[in-house]
Protein backbone atom coordinates (compact mmCIF):
# COMPACT_ATOMS: atom_id res chain seq x y z
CA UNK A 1 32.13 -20.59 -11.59
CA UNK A 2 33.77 -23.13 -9.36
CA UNK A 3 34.07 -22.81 -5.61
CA UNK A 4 36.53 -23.83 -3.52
CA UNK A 5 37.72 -24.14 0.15
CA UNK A 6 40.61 -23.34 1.81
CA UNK A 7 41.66 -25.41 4.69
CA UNK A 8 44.60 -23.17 5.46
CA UNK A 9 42.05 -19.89 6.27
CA UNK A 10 38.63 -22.16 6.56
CA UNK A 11 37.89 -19.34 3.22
CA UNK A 12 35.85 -19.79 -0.17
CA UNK A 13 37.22 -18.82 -3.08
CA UNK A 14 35.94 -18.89 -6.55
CA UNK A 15 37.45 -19.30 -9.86
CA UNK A 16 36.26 -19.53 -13.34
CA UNK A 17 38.46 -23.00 -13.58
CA UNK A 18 39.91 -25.37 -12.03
CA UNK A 19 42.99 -24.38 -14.07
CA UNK A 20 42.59 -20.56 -12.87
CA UNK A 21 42.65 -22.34 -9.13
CA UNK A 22 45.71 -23.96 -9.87
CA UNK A 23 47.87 -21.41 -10.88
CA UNK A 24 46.43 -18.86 -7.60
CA UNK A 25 47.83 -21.45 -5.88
CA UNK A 26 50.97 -21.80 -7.63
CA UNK A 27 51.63 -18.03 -7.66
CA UNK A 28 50.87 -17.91 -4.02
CA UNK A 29 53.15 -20.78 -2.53
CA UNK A 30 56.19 -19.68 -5.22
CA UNK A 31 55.41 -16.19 -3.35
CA UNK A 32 55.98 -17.59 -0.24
CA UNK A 33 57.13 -21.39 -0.23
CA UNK A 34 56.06 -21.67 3.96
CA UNK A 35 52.72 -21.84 2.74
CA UNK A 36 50.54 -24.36 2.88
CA UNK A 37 47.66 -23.87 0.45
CA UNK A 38 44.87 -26.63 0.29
CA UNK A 39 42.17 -26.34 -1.56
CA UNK A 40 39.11 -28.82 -2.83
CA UNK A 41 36.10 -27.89 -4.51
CA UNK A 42 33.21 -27.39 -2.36
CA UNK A 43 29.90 -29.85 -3.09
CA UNK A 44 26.63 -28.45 -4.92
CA UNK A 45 25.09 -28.17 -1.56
CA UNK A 46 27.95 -26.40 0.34
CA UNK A 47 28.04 -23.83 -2.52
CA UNK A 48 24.43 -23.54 -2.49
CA UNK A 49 24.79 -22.53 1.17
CA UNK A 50 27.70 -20.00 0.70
CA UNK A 51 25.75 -18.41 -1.88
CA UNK A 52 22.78 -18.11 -0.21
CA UNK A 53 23.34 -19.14 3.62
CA UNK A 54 19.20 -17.08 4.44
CA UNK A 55 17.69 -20.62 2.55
CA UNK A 56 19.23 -22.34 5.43
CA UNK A 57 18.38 -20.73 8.41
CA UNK A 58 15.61 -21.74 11.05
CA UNK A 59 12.34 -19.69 10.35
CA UNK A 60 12.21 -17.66 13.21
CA UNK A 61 16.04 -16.64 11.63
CA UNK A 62 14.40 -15.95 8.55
CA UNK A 63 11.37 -13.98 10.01
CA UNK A 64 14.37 -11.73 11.69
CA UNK A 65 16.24 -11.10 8.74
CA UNK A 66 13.41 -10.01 6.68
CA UNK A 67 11.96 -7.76 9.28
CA UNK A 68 15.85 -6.47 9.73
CA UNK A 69 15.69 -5.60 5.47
CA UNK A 70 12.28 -4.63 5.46
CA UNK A 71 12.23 -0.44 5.09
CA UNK A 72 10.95 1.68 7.32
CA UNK A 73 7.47 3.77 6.63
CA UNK A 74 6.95 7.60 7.19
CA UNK A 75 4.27 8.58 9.48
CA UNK A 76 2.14 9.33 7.03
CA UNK A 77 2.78 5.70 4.79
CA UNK A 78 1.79 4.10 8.29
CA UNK A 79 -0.86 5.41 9.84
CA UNK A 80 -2.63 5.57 6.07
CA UNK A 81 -1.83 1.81 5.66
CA UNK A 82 -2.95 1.35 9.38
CA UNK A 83 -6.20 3.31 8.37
CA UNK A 84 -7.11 1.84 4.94
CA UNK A 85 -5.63 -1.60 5.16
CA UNK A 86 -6.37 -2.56 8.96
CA UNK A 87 -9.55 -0.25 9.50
CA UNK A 88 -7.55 1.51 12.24
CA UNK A 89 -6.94 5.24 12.24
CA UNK A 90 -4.72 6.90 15.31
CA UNK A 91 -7.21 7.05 17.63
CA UNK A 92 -8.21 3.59 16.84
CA UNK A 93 -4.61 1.92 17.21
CA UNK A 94 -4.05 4.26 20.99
CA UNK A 95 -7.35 2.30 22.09
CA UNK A 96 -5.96 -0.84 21.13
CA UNK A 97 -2.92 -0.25 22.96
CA UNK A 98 -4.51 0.95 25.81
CA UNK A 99 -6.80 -1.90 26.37
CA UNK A 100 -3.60 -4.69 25.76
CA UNK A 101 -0.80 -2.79 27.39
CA UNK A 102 0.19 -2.12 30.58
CA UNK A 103 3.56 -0.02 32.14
CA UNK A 104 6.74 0.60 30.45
CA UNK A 105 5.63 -1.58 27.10
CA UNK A 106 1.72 0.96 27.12
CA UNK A 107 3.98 4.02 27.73
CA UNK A 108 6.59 3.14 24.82
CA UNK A 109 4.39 1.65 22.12
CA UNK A 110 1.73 4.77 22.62
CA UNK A 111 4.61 7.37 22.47
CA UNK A 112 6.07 5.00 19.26
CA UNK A 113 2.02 5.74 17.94
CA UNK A 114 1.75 9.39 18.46
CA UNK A 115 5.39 10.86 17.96
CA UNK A 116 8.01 8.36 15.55
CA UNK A 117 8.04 10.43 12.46
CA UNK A 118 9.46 6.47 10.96
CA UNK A 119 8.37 3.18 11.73
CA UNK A 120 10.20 0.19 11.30
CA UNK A 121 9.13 -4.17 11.82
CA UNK A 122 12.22 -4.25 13.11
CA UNK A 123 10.89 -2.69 16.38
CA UNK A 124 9.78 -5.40 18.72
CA UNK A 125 6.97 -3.71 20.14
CA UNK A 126 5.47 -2.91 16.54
CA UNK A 127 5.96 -5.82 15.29
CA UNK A 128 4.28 -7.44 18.53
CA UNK A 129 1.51 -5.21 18.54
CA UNK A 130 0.92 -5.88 14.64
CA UNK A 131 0.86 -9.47 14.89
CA UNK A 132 -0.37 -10.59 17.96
CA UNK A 133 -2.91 -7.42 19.17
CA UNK A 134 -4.26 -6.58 15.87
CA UNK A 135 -3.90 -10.48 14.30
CA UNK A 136 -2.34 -9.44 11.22
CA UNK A 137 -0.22 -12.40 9.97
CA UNK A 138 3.38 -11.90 9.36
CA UNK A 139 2.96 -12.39 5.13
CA UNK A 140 0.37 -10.24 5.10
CA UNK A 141 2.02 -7.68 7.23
CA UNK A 142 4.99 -7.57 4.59
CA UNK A 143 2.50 -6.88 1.61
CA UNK A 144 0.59 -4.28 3.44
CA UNK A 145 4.57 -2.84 4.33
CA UNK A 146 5.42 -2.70 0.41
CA UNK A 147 2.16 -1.77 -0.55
CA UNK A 148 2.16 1.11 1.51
CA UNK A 149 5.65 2.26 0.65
CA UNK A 150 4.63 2.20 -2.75
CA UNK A 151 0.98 3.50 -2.58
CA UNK A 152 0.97 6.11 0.30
């Protein structure tokens, strides 16, 4: 597959050819003559980001976007993994809140504990709470995520 750019839209196209990006362009200027299609093949390193633009990002980028496509976990898949994997059962995980949390963020991360019937790392106060209060490191969060999706 060959990729090219378009300066006249800034889009990428791909062909199979360069002779199949020839004639698209022939058919589309005989369409309409006032039209100024120029293309030119894009380098191994700009097609490398088009295809996959996440290798590129900064890191906290990438941390977002996999905490974004990460699933959620049922109440039960949670507080099991919380229990098993992180010695923490819902009593356990309240204290800890308690003792680090004060106001608005003790109120919503207690009431995110005891009453989401889903739980997502895409919820800042989880995800806080995961990493920094109970030390779990972000790879090993994602494992113990899949894992318990799978297992519980």
């Amino acid at each position: 597959m060959r990729y090219y750019f378009n300066y006249t839209n800034e889009s990428v196209y791909a062909f199979e050819s360069a002779e199949l990006a020839e004639k698209w362009v022939k058919e589309q200027t005989d369409s309409n003559p006032d039209l100024n299609i120029r293309l030119r093949e894009l380098t191994e390193e700009e097609k490398d980001r088009h295809l996959h633009p996440e290798k590129y990002l900064p890191d906290e980028e990438k941390l977002a976007l996999k905490r974004s496509g990460a699933f959620s976990l049922s109440r039960c898949q949670f507080l099991t993994m919380a229990e098993l994997d992180l010695g923490k059962d819902k009593d356990a995980l309240i204290e800890v809140v308690s003792k680090n949390y004060t106001g608005k963020a003790l109120v919503k991360l207690r009431n995110y504990i005891l009453e989401s019937q889903v739980f997502s790392l895409n919820n800042d106060e989880l995800w806080q709470f995961l990493t920094a209060s109970l030390h779990v490191e972000p790879d090993k969060l994602f494992i113990l995520w899949e894992e318990a999706k799978s297992n519980y």
